[in-house]
N, C-alpha and C. Protein backbone atom coordinates (compact mmCIF):
# COMPACT_ATOMS: atom_id res chain seq x y z
N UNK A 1 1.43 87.26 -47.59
CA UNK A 1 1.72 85.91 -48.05
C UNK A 1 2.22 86.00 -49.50
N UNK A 2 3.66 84.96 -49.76
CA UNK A 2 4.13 85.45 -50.89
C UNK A 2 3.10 84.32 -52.17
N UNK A 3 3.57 84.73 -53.20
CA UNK A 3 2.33 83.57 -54.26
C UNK A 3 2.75 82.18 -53.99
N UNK A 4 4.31 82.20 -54.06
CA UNK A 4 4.62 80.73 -53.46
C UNK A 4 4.04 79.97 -52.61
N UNK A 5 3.98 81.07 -51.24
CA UNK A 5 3.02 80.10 -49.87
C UNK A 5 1.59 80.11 -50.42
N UNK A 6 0.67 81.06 -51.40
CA UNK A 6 -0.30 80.83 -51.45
C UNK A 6 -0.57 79.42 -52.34
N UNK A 7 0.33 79.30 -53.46
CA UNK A 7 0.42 78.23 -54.35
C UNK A 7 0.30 77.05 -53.47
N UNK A 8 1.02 77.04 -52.19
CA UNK A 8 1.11 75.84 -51.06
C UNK A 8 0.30 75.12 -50.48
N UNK A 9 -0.33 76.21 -50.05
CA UNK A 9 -1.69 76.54 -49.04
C UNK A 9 -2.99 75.76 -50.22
N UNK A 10 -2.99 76.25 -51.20
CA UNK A 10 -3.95 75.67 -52.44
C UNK A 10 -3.56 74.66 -52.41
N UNK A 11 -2.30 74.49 -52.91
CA UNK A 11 -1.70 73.12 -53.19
C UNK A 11 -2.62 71.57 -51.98
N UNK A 12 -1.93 72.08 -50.66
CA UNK A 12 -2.43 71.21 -49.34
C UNK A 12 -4.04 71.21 -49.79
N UNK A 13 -4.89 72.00 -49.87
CA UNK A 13 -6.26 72.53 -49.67
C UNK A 13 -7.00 71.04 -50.87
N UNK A 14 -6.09 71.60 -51.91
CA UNK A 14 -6.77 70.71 -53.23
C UNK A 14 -6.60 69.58 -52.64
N UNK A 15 -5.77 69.01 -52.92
CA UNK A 15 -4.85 67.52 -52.12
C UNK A 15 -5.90 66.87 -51.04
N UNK A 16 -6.72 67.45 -49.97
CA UNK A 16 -6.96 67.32 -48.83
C UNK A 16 -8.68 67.24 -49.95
N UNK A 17 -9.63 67.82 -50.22
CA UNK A 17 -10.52 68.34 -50.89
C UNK A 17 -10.67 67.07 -51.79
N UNK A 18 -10.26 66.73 -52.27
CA UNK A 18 -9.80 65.68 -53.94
C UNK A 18 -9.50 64.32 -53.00
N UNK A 19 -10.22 63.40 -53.09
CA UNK A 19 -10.15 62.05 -52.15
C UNK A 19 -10.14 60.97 -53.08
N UNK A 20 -10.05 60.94 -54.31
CA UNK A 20 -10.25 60.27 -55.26
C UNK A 20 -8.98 60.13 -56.00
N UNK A 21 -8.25 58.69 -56.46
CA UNK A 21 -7.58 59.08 -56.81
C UNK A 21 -7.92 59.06 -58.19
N UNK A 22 -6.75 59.49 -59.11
CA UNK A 22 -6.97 59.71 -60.64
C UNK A 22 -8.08 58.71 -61.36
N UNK A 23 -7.33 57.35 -60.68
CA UNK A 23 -7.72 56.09 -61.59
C UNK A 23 -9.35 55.88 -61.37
N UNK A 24 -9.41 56.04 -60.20
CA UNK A 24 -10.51 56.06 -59.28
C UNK A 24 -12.07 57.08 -60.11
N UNK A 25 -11.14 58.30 -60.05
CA UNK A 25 -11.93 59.52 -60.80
C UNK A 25 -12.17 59.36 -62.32
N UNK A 26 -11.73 58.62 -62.98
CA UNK A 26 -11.50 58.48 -64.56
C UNK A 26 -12.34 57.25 -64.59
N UNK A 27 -12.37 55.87 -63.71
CA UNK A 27 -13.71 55.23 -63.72
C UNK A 27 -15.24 56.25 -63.66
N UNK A 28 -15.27 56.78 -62.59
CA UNK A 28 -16.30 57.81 -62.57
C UNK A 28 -17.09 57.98 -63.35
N UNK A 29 -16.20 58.82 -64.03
CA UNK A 29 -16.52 59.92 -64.71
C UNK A 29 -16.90 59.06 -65.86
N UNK A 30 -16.67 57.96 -66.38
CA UNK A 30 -17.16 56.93 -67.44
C UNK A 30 -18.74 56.73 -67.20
N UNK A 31 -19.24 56.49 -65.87
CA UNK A 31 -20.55 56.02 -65.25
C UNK A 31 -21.38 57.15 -65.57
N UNK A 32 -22.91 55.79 -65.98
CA UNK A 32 -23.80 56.81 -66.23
C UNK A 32 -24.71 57.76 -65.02
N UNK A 33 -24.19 57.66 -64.47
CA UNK A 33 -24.24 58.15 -63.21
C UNK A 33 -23.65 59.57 -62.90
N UNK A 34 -22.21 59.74 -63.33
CA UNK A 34 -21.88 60.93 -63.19
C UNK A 34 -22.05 61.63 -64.18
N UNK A 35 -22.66 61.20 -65.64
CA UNK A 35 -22.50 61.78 -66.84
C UNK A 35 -24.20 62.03 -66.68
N UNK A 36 -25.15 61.80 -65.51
CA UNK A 36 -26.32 62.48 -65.30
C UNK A 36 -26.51 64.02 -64.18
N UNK A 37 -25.74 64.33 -63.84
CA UNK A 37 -25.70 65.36 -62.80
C UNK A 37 -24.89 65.68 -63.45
N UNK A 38 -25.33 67.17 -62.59
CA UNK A 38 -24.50 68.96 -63.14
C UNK A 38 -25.66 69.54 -63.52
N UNK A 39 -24.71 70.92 -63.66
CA UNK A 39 -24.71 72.00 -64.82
C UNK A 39 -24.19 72.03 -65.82
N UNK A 40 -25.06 72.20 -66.80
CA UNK A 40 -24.82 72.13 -68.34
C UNK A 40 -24.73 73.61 -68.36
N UNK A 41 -23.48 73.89 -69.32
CA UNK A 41 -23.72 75.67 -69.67
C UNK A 41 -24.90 76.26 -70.48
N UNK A 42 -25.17 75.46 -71.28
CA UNK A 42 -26.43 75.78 -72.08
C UNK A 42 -27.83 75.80 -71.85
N UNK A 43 -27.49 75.35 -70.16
CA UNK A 43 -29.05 75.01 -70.03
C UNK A 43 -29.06 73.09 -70.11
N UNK A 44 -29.55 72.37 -69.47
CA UNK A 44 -29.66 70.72 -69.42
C UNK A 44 -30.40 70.63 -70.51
N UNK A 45 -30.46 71.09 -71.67
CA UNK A 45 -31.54 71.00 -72.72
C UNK A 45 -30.29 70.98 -74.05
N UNK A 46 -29.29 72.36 -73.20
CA UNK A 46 -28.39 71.88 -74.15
C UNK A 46 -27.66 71.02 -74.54
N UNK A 47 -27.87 69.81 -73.31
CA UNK A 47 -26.81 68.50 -73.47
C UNK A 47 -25.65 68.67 -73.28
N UNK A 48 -24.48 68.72 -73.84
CA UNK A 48 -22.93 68.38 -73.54
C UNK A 48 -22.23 67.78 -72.34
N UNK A 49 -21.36 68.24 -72.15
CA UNK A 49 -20.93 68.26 -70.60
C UNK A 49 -21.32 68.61 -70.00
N UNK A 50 -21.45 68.15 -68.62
CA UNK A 50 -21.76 69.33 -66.73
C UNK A 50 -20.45 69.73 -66.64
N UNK A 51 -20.45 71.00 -66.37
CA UNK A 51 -19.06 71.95 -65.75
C UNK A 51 -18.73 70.78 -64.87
N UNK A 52 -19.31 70.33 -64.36
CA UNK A 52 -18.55 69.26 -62.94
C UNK A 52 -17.43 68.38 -63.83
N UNK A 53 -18.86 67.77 -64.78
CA UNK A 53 -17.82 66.12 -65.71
C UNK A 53 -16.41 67.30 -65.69
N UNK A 54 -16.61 68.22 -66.75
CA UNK A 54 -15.43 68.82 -66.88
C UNK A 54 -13.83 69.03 -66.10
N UNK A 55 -14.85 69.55 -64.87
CA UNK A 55 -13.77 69.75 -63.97
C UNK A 55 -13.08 68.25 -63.77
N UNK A 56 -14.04 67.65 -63.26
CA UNK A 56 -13.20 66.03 -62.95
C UNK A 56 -12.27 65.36 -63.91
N UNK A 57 -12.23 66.11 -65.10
CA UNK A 57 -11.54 65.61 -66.19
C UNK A 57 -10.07 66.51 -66.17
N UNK A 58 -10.22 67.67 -65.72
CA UNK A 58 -9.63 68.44 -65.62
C UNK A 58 -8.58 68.12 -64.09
N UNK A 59 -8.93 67.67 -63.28
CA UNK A 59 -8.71 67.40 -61.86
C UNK A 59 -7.82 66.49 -61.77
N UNK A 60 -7.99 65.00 -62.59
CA UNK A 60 -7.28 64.28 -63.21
C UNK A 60 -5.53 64.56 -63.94
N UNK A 61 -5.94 65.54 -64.81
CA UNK A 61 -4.52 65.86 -65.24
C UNK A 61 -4.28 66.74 -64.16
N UNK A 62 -4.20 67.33 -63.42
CA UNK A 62 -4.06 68.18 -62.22
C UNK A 62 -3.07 67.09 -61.55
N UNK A 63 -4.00 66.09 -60.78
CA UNK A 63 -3.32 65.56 -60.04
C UNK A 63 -2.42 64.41 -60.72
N UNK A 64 -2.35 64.51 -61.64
CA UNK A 64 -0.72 63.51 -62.87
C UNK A 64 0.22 64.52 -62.98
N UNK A 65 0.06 65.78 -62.76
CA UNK A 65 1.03 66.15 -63.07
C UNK A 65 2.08 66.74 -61.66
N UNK A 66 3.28 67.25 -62.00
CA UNK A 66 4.19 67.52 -61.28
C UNK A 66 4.17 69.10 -61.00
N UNK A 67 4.11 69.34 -59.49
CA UNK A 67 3.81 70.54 -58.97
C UNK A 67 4.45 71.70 -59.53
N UNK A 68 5.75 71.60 -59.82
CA UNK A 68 6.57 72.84 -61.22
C UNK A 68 5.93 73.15 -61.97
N UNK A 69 4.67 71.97 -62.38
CA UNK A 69 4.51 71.82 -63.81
C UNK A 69 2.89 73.04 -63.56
N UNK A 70 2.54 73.17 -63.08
CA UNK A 70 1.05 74.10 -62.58
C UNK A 70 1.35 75.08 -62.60
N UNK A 71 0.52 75.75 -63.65
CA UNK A 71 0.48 77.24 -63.83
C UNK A 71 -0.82 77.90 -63.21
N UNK A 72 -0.49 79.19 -63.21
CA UNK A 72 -1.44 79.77 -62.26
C UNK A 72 -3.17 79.65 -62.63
N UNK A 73 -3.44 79.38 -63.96
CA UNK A 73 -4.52 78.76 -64.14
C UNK A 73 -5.14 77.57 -63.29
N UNK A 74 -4.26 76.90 -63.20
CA UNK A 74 -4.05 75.26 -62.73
C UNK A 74 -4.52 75.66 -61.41
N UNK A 75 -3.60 76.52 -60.63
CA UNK A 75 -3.75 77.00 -58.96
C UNK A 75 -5.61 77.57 -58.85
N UNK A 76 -5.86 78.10 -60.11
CA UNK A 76 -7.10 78.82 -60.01
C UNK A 76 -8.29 78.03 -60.20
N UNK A 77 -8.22 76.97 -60.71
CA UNK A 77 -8.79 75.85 -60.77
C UNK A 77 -9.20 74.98 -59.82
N UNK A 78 -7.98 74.98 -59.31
CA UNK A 78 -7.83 74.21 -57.75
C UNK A 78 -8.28 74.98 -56.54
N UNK A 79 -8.18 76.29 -56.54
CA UNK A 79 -9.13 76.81 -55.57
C UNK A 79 -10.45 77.03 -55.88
N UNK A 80 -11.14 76.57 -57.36
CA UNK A 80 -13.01 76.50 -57.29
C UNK A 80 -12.99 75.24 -56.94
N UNK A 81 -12.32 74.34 -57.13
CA UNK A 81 -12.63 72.88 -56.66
C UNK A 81 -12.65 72.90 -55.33
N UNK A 82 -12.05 73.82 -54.48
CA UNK A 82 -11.73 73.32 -52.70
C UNK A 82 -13.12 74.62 -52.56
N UNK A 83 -13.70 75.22 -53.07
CA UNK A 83 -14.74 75.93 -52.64
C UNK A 83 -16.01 75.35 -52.97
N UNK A 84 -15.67 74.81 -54.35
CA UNK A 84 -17.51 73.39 -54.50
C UNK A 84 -17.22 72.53 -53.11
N UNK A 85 -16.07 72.13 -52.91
CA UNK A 85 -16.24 71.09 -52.05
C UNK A 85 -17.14 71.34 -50.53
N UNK A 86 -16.57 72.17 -50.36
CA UNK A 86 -16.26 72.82 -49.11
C UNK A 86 -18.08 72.96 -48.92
N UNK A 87 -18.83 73.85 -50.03
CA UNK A 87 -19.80 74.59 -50.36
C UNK A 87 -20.50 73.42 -50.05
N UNK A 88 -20.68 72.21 -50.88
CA UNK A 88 -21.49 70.87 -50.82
C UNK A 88 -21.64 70.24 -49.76
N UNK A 89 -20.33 70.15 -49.20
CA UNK A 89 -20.39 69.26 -48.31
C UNK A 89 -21.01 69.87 -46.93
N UNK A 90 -20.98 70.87 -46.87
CA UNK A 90 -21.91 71.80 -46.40
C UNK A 90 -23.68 71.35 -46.15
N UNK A 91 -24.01 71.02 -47.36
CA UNK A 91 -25.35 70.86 -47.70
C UNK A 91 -25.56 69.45 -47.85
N UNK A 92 -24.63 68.73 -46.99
CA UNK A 92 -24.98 66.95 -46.98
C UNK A 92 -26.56 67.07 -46.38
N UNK A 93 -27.02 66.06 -47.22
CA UNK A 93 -28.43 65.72 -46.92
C UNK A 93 -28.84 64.87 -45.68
N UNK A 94 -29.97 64.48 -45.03
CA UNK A 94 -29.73 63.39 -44.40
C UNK A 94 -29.62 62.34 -44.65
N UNK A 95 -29.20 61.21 -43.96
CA UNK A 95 -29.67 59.68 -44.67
C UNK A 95 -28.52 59.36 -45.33
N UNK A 96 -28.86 57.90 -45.75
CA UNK A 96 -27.67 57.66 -46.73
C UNK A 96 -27.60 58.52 -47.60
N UNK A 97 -26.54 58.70 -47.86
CA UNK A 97 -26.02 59.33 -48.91
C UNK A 97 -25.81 58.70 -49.96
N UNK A 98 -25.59 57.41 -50.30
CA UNK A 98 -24.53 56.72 -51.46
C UNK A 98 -25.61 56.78 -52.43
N UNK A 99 -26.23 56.53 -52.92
CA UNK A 99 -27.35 56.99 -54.46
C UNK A 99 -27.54 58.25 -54.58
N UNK A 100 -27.22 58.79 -54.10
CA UNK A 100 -27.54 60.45 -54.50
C UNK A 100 -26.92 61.40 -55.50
N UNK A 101 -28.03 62.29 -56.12
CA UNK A 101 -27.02 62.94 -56.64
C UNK A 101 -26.24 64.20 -56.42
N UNK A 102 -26.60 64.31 -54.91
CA UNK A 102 -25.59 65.20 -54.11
C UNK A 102 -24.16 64.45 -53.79
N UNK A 103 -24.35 62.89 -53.44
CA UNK A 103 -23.24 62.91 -53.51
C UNK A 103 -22.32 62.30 -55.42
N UNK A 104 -22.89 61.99 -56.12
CA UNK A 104 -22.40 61.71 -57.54
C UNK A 104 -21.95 63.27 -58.28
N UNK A 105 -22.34 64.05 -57.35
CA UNK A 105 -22.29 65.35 -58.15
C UNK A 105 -20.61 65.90 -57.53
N UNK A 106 -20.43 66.09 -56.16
CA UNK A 106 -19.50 65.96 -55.14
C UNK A 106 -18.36 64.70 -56.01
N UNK A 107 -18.85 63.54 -56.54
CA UNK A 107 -17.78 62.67 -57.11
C UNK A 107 -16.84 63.08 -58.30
N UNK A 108 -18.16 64.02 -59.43
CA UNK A 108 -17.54 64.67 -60.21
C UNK A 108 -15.87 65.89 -60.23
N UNK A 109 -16.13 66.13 -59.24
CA UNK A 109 -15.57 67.37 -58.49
C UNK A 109 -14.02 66.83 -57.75
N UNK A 110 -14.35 65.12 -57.89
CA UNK A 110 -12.85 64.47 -57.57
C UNK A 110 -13.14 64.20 -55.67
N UNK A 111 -13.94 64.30 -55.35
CA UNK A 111 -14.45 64.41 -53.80
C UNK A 111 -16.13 63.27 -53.05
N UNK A 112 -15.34 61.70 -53.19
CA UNK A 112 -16.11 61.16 -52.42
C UNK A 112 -16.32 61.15 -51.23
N UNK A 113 -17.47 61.84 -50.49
CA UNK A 113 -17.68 61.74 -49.09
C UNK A 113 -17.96 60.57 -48.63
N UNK A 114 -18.10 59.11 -49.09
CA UNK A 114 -17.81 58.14 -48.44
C UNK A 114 -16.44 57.51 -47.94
N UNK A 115 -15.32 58.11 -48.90
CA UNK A 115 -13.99 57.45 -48.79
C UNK A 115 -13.30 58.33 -47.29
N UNK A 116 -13.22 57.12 -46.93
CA UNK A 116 -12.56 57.70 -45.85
C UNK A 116 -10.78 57.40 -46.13
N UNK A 117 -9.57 58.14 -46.17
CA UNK A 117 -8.54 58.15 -46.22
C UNK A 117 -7.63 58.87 -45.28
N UNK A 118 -6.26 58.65 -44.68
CA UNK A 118 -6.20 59.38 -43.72
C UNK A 118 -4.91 60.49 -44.53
């Protein structure tokens, strides 16, 4: 597979993975809700960001921008996002889901399992 088709293949994967759109994800990520879940690098003691907030911030300009415009960082990015997803959604809990912070954590990540879209 040449990097092009793999760039593709990511490309579809993220796209499909990411159910949220930008505007959608950038409310989010405002709520105190998503700014309570994650991993903190420092330890949750250290405060800052959750790698998640991050990513979702990150996910955002991802999906504003124009597919030329993605460098292979960008592609590498986009394949840990389609592997949290993938990984989580995996480990849906029972029951409602919508208060949780399995699924607020999954929101961070640009990936509501309630939205259904076709």
């Amino acid at each position: 597979m040449s990097r092009t088709d793999d760039d593709q293949q990511t490309y579809r994967e993220f796209t499909e993975a990411v159910n949220m759109k930008p505007a959608e994800l950038a409310a989010w990520l405002e709520s105190e809700e998503s700014k309570r879940v994650g991993w903190h690098k420092g330890g949750r003691s250290g405060g800052g960001e959750s790698v998640g907030h991050e990513s979702g911030r990150r996910i955002i300009d991802l999906l504003r921008r124009k597919r030329d415009q993605l460098s292979a960082a960008d592609y590498k990015h986009m394949r840990k996002v389609i592997g949290y997803v993938h990984r989580h959604m995996a480990q849906r809990p029972s029951g409602d889901v919508r208060d949780t912070k399995w699924r607020w954590s999954l929101m961070n990540w640009g990936h509501d399992p309630l939205i259904e879209r076709p």
